[in-house]
Protein backbone atom coordinates (compact mmCIF):
# COMPACT_ATOMS: atom_id res chain seq x y z
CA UNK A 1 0.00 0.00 0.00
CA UNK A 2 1.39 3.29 -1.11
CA UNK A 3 2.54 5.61 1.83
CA UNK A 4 -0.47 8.79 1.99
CA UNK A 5 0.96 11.83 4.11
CA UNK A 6 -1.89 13.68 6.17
CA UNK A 7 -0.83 16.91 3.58
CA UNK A 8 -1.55 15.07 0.50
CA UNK A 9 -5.19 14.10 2.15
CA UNK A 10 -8.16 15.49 0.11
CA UNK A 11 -9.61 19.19 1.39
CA UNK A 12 -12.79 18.54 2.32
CA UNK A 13 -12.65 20.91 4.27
CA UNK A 14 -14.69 23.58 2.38
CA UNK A 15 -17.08 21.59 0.99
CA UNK A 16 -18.45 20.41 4.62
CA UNK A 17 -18.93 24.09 5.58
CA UNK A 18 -20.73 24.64 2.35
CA UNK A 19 -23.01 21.54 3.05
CA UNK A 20 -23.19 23.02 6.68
CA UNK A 21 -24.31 26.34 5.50
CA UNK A 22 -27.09 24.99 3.17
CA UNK A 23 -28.61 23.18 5.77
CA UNK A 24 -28.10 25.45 8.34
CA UNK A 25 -29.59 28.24 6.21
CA UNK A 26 -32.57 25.46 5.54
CA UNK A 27 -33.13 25.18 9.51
CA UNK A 28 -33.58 29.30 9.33
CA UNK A 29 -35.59 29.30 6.37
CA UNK A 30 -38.08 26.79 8.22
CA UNK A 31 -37.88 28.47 11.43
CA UNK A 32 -38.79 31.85 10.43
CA UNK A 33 -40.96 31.09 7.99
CA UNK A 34 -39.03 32.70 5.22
CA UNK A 35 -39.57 30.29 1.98
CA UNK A 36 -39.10 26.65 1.82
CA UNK A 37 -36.04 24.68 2.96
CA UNK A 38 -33.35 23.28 0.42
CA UNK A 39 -35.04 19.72 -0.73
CA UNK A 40 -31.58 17.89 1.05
CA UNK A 41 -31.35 19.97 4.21
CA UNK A 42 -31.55 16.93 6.31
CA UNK A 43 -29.08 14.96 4.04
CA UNK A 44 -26.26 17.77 3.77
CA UNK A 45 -26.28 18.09 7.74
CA UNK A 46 -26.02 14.36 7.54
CA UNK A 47 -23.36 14.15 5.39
CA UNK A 48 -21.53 16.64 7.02
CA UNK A 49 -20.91 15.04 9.70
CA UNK A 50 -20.12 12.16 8.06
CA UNK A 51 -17.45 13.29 5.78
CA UNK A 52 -16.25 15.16 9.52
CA UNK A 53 -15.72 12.12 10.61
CA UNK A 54 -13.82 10.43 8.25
CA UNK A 55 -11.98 13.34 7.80
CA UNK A 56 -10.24 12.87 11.16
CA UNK A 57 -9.97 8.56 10.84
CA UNK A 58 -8.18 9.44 7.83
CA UNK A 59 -5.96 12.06 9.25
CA UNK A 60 -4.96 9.36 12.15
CA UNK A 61 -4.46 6.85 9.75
CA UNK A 62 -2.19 9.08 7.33
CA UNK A 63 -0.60 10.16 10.52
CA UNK A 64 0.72 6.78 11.19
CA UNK A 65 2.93 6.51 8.26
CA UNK A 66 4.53 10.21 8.41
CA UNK A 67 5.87 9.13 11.93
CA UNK A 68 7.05 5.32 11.61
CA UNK A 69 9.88 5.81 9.40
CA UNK A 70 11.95 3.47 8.42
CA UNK A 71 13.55 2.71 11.87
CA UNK A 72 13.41 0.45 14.51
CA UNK A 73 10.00 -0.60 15.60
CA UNK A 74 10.06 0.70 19.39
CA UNK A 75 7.77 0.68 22.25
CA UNK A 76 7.02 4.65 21.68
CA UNK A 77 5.97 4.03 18.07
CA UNK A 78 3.89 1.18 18.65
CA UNK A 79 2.17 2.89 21.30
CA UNK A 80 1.92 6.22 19.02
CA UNK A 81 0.87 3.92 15.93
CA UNK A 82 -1.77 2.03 18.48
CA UNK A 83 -3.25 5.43 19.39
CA UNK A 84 -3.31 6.52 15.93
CA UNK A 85 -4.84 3.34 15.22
CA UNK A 86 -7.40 3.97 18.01
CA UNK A 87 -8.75 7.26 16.25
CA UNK A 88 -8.64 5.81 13.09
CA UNK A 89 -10.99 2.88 14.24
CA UNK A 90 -13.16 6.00 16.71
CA UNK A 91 -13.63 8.23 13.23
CA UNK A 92 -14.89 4.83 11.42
CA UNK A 93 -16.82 4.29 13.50
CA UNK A 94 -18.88 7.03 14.23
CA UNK A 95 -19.22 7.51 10.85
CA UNK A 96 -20.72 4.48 10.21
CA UNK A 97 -24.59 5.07 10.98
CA UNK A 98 -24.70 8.11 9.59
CA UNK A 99 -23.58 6.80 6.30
CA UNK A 100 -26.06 4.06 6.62
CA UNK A 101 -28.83 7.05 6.89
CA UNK A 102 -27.14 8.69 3.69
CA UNK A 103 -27.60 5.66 2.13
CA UNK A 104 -31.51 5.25 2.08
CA UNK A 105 -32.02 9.47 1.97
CA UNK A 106 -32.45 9.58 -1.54
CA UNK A 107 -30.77 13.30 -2.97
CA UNK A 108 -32.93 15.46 -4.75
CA UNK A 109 -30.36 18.26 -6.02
CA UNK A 110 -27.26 18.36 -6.99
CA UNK A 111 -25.91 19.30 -3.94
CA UNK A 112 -26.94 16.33 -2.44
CA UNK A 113 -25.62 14.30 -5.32
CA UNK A 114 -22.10 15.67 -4.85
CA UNK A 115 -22.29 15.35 -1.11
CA UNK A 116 -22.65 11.46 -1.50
CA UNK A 117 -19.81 11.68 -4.06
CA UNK A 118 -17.65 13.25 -1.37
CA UNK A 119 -18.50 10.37 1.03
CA UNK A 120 -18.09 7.75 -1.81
CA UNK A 121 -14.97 9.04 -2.57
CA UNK A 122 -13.22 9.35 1.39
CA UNK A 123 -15.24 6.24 2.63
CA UNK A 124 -13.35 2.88 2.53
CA UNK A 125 -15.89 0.81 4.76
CA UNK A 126 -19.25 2.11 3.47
CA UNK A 127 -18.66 2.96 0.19
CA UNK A 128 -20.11 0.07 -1.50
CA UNK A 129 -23.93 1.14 -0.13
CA UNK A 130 -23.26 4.76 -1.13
CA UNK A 131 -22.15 3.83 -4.11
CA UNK A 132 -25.36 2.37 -5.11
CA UNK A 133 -27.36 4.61 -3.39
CA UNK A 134 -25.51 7.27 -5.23
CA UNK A 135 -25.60 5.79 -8.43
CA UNK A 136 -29.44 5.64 -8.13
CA UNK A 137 -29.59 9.34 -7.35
CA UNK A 138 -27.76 9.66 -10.74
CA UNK A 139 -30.45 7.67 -12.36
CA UNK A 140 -33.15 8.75 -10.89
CA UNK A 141 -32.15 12.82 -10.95
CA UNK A 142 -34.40 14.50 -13.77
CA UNK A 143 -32.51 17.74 -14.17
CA UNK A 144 -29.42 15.17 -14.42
CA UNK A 145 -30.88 13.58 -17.14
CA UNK A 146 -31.86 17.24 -19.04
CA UNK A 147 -28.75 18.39 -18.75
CA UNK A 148 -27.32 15.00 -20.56
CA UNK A 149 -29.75 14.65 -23.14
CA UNK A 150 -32.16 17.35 -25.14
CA UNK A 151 -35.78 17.12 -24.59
CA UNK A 152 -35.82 16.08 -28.58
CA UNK A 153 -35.49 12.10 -28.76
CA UNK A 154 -32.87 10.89 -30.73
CA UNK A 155 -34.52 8.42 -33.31
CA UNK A 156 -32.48 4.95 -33.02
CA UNK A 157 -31.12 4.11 -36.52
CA UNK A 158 -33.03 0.73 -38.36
CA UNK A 159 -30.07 0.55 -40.60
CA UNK A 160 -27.32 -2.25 -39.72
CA UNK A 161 -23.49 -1.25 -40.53
């Protein structure tokens, strides 16, 4: 497995405070009765906390191979690398039900759509579920399928090369 510094780690950084915001600003929408909330409120909070998560696992995980070297294993590195470990595992695994949630909250806009992609994309233990969910989403999203094809159907062609 190739060596992944905690610098070379994906940003997500700004895109959870942009999922954050939306549902945040969803919450006050609702609250003060000022228009409708965005359609995936409840999934961009969700996700957001999610891709938090994994965030820091994979930070502690990354972590352990920027300190190791290529020394001596000693008693101070295996009890840093078990303690890096120990986060790793924590992050994992309170990220795990909310990606479960993510996976049956089906995403209505296109920021939902990319907020699964995020999660797809960091998650190494639920990704397979998101995936599909995710791919359904894709499927399923109307606008998607505008935006790919014009309203005018394409007539098949009878003729055989």
């Amino acid at each position: 497995m190739a060596k992944q510094s905690a610098d070379r780690l994906p940003d997500f950084g700004p895109a959870m405070v942009r999922l954050r915001a939306i549902a945040d600003a969803s919450g006050d929408r609702l609250l003060l009765g000022d228009g409708p909330p965005h359609p995936d409120a409840r999934l961009l909070d969700i996700c957001s906390t999610a891709l938090h998560h994994l965030k820091e696992a994979e930070k502690a995980y990354a972590a352990r191979h920027d300190f190791r070297g290529d020394g001596p294993y000693t008693d101070k590195i295996r009890a840093e690398d078990e303690r890096l470990m120990t986060l790793y595992n924590d992050g994992v695994t309170r990220a795990k039900p909310p990606l479960v949630l993510i996976a049956r909250i089906p995403a209505k806009t296109a920021a939902g759509i990319y907020a699964k992609a995020l999660l797809v994309r960091l998650s190494k233990t639920g990704a397979a579920g998101l995936a599909m969910s995710l791919a359904d989403d894709l499927v399923n999203n109307p606008g998607l399928r505008e935006a790919l094809w014009s309203a005018d159907p394409v007539e098949a062609s009878t003729e055989r090369a």
